[in-house]
ModelCIF file with pLDDT and N, C-alpha, C, O atoms, coordinates in Angstrom:
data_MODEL
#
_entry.id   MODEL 
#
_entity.id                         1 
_entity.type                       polymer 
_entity.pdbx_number_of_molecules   1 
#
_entity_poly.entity_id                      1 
_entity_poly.type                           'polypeptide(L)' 
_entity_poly.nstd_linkage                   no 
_entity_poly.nstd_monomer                   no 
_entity_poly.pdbx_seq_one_letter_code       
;(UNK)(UNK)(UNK)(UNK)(UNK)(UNK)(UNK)(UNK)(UNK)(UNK)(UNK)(UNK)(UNK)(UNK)(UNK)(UNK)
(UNK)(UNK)(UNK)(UNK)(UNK)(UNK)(UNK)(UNK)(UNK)(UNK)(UNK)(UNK)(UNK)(UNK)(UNK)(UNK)
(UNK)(UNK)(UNK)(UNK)
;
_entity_poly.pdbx_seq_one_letter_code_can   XXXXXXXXXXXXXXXXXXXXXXXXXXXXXXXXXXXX 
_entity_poly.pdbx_strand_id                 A 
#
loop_
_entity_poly_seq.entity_id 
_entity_poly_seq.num 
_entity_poly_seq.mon_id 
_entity_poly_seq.hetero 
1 1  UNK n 
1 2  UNK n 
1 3  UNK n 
1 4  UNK n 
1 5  UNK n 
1 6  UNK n 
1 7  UNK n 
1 8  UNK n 
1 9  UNK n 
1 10 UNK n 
1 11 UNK n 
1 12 UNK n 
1 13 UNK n 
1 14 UNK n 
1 15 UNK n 
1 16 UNK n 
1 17 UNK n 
1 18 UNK n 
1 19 UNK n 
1 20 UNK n 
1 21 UNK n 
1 22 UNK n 
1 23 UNK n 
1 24 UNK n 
1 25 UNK n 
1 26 UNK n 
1 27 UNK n 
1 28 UNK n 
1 29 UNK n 
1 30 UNK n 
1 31 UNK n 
1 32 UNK n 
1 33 UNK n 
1 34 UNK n 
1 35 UNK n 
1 36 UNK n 
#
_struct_asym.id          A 
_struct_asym.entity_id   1 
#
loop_
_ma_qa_metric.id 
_ma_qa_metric.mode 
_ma_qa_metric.name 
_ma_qa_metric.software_group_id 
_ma_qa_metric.type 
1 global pLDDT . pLDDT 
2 local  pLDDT . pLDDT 
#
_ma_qa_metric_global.metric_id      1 
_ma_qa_metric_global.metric_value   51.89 
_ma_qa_metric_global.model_id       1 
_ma_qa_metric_global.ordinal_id     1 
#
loop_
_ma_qa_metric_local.label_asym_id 
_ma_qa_metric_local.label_comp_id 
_ma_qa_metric_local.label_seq_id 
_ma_qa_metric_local.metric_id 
_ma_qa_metric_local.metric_value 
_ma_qa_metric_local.model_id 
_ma_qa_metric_local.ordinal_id 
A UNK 1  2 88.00 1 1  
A UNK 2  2 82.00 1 2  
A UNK 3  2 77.00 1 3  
A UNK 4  2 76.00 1 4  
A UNK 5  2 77.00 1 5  
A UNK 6  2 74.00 1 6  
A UNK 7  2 70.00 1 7  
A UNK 8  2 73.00 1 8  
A UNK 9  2 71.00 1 9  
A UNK 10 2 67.00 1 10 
A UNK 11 2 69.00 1 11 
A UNK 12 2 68.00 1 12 
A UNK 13 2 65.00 1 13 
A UNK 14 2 55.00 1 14 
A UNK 15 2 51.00 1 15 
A UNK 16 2 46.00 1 16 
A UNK 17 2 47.00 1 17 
A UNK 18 2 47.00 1 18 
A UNK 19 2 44.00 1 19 
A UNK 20 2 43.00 1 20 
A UNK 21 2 41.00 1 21 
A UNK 22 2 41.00 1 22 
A UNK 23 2 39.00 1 23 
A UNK 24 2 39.00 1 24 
A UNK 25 2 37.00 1 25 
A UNK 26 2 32.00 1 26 
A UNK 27 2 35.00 1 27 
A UNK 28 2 32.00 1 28 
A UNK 29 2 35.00 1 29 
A UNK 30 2 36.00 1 30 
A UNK 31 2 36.00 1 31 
A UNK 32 2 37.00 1 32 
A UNK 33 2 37.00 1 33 
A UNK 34 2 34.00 1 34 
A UNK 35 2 33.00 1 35 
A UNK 36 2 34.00 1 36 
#
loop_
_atom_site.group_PDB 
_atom_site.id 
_atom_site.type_symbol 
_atom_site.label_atom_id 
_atom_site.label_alt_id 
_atom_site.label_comp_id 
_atom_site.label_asym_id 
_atom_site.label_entity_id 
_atom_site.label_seq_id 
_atom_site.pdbx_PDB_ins_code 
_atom_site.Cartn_x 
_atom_site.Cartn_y 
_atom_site.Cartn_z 
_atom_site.occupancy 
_atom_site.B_iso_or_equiv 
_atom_site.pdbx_formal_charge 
_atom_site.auth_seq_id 
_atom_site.auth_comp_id 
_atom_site.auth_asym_id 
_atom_site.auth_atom_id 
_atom_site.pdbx_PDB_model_num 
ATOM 1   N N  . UNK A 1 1  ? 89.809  185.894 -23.322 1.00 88.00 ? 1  UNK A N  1 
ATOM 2   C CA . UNK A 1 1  ? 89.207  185.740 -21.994 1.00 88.00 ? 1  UNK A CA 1 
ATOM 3   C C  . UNK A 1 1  ? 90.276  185.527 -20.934 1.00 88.00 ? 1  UNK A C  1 
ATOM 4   O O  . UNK A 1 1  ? 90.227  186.177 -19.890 1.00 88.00 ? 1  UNK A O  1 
ATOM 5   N N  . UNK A 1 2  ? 91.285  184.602 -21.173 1.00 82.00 ? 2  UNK A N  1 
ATOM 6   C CA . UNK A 1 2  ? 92.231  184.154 -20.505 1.00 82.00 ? 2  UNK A CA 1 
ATOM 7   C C  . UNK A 1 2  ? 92.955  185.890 -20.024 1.00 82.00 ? 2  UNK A C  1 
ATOM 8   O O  . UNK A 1 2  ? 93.102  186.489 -18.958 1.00 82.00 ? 2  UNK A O  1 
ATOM 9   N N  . UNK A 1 3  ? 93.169  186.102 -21.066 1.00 77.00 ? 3  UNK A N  1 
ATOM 10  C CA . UNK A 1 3  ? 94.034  188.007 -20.631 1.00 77.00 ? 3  UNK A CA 1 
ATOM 11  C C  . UNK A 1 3  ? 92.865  188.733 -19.687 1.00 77.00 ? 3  UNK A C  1 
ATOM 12  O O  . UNK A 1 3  ? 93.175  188.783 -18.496 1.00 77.00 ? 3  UNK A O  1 
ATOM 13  N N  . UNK A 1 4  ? 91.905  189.155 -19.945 1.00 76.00 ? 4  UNK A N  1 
ATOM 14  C CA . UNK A 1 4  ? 91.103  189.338 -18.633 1.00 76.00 ? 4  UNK A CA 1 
ATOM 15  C C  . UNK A 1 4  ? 91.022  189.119 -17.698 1.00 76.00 ? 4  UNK A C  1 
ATOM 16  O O  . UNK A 1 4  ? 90.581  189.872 -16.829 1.00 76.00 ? 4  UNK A O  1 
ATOM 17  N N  . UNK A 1 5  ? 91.354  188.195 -17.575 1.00 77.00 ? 5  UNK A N  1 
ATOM 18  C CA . UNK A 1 5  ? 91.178  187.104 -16.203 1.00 77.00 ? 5  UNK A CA 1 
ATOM 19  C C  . UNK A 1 5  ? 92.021  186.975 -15.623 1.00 77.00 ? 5  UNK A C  1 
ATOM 20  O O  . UNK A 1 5  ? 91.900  186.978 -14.398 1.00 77.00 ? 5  UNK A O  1 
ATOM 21  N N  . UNK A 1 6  ? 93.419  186.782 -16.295 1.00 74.00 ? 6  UNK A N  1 
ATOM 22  C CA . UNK A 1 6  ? 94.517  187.527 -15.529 1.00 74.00 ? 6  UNK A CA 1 
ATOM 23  C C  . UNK A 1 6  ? 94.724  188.636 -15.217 1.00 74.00 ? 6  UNK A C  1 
ATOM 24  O O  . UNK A 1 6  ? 95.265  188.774 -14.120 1.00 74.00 ? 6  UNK A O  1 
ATOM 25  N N  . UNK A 1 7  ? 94.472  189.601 -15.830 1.00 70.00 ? 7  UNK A N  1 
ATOM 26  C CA . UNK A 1 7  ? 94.915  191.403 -15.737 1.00 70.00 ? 7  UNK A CA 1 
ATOM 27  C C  . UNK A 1 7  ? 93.988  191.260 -14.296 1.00 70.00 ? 7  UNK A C  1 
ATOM 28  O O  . UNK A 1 7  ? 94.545  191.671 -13.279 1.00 70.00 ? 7  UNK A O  1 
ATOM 29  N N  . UNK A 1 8  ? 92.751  190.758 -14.173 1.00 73.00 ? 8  UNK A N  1 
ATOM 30  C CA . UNK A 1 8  ? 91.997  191.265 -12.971 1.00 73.00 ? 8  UNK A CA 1 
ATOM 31  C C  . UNK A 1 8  ? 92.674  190.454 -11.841 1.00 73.00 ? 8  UNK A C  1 
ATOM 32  O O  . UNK A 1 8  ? 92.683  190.861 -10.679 1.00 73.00 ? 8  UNK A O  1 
ATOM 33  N N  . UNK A 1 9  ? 93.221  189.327 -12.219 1.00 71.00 ? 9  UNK A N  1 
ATOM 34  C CA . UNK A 1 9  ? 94.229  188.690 -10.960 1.00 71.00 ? 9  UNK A CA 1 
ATOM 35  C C  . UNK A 1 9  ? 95.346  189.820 -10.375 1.00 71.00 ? 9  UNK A C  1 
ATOM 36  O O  . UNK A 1 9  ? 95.439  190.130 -9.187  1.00 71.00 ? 9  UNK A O  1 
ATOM 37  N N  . UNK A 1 10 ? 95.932  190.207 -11.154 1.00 67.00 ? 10 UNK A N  1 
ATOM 38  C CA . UNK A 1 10 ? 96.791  190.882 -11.487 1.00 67.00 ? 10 UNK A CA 1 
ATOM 39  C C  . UNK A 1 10 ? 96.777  192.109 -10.501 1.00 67.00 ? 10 UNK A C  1 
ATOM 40  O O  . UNK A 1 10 ? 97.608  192.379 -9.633  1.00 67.00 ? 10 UNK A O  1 
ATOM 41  N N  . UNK A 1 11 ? 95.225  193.025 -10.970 1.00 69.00 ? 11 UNK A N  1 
ATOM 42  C CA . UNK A 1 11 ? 95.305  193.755 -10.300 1.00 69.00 ? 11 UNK A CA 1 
ATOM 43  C C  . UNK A 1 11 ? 94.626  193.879 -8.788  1.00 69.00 ? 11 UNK A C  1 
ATOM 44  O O  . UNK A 1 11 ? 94.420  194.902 -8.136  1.00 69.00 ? 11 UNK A O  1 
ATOM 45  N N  . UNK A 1 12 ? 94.320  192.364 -8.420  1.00 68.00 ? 12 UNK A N  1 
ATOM 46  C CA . UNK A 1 12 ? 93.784  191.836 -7.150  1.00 68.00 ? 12 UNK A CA 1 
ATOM 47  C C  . UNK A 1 12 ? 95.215  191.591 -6.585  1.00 68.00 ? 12 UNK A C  1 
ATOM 48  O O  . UNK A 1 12 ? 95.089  191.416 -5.373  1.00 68.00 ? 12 UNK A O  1 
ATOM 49  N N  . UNK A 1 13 ? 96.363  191.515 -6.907  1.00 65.00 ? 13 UNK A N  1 
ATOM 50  C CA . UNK A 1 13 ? 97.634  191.319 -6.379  1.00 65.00 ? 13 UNK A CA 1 
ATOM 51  C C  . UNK A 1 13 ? 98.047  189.425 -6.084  1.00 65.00 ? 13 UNK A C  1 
ATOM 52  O O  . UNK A 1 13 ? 98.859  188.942 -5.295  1.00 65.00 ? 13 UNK A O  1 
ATOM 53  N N  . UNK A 1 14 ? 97.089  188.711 -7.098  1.00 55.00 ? 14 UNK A N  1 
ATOM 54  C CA . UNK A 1 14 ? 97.204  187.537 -7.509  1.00 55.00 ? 14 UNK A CA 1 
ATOM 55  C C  . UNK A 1 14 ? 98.504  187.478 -8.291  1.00 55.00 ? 14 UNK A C  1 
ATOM 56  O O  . UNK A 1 14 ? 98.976  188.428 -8.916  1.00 55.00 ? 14 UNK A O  1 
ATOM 57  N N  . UNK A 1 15 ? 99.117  186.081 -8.176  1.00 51.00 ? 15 UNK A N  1 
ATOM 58  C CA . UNK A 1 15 ? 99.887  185.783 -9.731  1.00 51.00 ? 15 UNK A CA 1 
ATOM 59  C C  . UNK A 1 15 ? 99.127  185.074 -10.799 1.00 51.00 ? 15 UNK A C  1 
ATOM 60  O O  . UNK A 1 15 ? 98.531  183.999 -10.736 1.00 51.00 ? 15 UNK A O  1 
ATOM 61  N N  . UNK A 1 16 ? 99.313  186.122 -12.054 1.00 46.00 ? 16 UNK A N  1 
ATOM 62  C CA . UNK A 1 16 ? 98.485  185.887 -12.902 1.00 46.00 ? 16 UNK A CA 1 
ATOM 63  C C  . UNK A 1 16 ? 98.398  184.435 -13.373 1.00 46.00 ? 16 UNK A C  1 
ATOM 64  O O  . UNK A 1 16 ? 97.319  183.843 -13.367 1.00 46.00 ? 16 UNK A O  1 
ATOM 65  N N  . UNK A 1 17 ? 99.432  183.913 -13.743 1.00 47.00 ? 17 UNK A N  1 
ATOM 66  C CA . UNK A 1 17 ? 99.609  182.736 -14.594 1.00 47.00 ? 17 UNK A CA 1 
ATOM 67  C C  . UNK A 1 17 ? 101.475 182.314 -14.283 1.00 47.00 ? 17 UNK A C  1 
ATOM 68  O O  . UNK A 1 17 ? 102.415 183.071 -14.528 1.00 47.00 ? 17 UNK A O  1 
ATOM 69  N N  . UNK A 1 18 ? 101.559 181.023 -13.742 1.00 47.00 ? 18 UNK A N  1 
ATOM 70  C CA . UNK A 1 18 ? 102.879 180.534 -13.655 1.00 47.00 ? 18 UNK A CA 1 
ATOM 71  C C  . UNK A 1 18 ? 104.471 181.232 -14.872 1.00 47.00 ? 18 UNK A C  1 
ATOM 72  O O  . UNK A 1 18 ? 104.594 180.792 -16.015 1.00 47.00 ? 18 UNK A O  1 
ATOM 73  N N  . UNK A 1 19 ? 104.832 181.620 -14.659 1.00 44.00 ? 19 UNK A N  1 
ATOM 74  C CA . UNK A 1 19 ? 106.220 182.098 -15.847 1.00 44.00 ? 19 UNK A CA 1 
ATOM 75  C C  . UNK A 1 19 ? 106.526 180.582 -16.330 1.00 44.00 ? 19 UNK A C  1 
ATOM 76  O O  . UNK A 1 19 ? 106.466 179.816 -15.369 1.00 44.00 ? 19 UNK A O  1 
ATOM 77  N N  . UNK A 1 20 ? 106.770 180.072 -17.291 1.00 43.00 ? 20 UNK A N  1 
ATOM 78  C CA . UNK A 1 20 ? 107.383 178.894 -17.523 1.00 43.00 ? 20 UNK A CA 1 
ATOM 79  C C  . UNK A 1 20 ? 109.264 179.496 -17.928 1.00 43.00 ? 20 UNK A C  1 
ATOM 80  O O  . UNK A 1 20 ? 109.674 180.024 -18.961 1.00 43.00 ? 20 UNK A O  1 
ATOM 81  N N  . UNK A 1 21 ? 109.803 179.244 -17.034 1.00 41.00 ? 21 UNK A N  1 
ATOM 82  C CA . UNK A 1 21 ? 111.428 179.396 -17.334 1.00 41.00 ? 21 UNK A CA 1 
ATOM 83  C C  . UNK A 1 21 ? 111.890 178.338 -18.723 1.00 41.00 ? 21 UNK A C  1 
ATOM 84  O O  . UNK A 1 21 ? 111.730 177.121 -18.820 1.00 41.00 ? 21 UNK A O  1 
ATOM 85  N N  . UNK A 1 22 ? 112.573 179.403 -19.814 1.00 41.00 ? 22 UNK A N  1 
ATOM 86  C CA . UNK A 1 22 ? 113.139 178.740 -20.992 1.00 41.00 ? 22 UNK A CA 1 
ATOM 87  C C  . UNK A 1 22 ? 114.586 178.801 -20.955 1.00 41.00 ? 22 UNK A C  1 
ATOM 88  O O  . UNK A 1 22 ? 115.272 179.636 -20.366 1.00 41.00 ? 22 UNK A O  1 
ATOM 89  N N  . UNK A 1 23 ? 114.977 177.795 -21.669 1.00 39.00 ? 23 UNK A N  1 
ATOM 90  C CA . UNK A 1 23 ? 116.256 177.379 -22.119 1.00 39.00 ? 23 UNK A CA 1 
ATOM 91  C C  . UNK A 1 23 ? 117.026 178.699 -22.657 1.00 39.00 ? 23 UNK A C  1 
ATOM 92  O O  . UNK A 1 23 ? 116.610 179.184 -23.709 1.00 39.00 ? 23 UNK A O  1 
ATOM 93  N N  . UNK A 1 24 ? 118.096 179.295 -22.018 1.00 39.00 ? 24 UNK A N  1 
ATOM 94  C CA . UNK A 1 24 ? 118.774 181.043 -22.584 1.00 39.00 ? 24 UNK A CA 1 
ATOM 95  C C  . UNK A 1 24 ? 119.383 180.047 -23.933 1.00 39.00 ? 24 UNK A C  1 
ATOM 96  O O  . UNK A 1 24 ? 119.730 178.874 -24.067 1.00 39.00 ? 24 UNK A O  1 
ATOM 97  N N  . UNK A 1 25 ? 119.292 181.162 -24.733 1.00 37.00 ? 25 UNK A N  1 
ATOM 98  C CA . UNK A 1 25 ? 119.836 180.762 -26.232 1.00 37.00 ? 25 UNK A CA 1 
ATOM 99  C C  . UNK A 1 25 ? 121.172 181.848 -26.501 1.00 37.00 ? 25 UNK A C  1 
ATOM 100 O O  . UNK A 1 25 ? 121.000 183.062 -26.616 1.00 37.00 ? 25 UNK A O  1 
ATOM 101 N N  . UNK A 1 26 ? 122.528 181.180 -26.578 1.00 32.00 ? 26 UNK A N  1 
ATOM 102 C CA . UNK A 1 26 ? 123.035 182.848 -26.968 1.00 32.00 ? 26 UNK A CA 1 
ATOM 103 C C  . UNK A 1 26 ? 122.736 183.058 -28.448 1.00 32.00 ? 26 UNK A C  1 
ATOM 104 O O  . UNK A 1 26 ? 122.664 182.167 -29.294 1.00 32.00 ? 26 UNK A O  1 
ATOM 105 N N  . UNK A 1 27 ? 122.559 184.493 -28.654 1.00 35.00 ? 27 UNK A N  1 
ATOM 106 C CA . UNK A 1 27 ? 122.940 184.936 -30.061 1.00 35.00 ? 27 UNK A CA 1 
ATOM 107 C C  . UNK A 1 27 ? 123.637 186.168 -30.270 1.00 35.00 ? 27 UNK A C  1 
ATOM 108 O O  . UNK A 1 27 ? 123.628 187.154 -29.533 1.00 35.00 ? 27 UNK A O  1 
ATOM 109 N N  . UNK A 1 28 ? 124.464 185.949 -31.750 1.00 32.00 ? 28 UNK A N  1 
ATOM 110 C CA . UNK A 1 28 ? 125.717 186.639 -32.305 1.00 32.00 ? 28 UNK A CA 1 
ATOM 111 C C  . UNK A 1 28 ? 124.942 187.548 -32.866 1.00 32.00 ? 28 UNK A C  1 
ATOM 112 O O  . UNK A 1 28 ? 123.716 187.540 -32.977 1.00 32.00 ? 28 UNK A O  1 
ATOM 113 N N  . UNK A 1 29 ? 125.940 188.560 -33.317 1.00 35.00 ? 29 UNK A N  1 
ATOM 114 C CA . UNK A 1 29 ? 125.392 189.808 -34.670 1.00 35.00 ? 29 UNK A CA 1 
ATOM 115 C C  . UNK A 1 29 ? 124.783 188.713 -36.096 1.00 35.00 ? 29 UNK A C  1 
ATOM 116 O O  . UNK A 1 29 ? 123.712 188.626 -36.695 1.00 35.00 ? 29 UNK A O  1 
ATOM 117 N N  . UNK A 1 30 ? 125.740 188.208 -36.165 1.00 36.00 ? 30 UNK A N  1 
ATOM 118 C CA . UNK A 1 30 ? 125.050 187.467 -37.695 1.00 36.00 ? 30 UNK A CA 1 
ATOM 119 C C  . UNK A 1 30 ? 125.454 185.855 -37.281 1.00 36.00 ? 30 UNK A C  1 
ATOM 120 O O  . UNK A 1 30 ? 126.052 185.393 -36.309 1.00 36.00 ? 30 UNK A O  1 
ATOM 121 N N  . UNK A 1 31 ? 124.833 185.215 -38.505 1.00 36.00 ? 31 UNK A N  1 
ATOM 122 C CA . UNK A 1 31 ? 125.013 183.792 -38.881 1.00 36.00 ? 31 UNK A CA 1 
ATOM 123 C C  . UNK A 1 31 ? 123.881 183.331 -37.755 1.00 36.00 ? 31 UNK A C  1 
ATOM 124 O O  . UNK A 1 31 ? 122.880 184.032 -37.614 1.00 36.00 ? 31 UNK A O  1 
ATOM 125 N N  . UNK A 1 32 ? 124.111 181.860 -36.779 1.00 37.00 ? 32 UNK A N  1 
ATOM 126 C CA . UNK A 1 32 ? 123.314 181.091 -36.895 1.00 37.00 ? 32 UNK A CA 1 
ATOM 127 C C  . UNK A 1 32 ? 123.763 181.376 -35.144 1.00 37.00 ? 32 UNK A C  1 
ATOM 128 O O  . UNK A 1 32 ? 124.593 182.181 -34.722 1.00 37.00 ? 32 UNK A O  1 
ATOM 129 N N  . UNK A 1 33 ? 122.793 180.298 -34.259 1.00 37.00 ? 33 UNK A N  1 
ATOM 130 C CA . UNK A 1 33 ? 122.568 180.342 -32.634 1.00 37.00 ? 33 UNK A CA 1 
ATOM 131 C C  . UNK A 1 33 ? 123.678 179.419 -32.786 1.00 37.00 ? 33 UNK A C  1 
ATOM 132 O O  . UNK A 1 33 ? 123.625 178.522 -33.627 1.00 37.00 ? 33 UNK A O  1 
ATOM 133 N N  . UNK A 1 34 ? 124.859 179.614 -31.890 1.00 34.00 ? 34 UNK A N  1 
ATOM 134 C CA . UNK A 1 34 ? 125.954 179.231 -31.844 1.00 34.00 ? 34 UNK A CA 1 
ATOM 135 C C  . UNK A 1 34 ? 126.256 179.050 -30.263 1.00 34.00 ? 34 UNK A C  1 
ATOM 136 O O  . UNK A 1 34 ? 125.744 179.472 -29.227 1.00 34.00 ? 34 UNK A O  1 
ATOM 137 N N  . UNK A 1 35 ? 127.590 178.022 -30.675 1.00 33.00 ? 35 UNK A N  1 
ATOM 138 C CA . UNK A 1 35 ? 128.447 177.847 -28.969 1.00 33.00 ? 35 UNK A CA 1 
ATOM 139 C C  . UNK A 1 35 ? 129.437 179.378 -28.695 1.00 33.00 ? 35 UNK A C  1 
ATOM 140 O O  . UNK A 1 35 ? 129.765 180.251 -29.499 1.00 33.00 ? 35 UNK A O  1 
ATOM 141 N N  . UNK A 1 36 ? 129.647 179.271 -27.582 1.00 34.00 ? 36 UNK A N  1 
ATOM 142 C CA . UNK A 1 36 ? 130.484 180.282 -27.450 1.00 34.00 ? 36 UNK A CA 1 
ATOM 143 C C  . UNK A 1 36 ? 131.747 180.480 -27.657 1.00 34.00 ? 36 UNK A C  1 
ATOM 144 O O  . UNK A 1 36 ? 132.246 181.582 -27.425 1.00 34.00 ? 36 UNK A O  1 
#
């Protein structure tokens, strides 16, 4: 319901739902989430 309800915000030129900004993680080719 929630996705409906946005898409029609959406395409009323509403913002659908706030972005919550996350923490950037780096990651390598292999092994584990590391420092740089």
């Amino acid at each position: 319901d929630w996705k409906l309800r946005a898409r029609r915000r959406k395409a009323a030129g509403a913002h659908s739902l706030p972005v919550r900004r996350v923490p950037p993680w780096i990651a390598y080719p292999c092994g584990t989430q590391t420092r740089a």
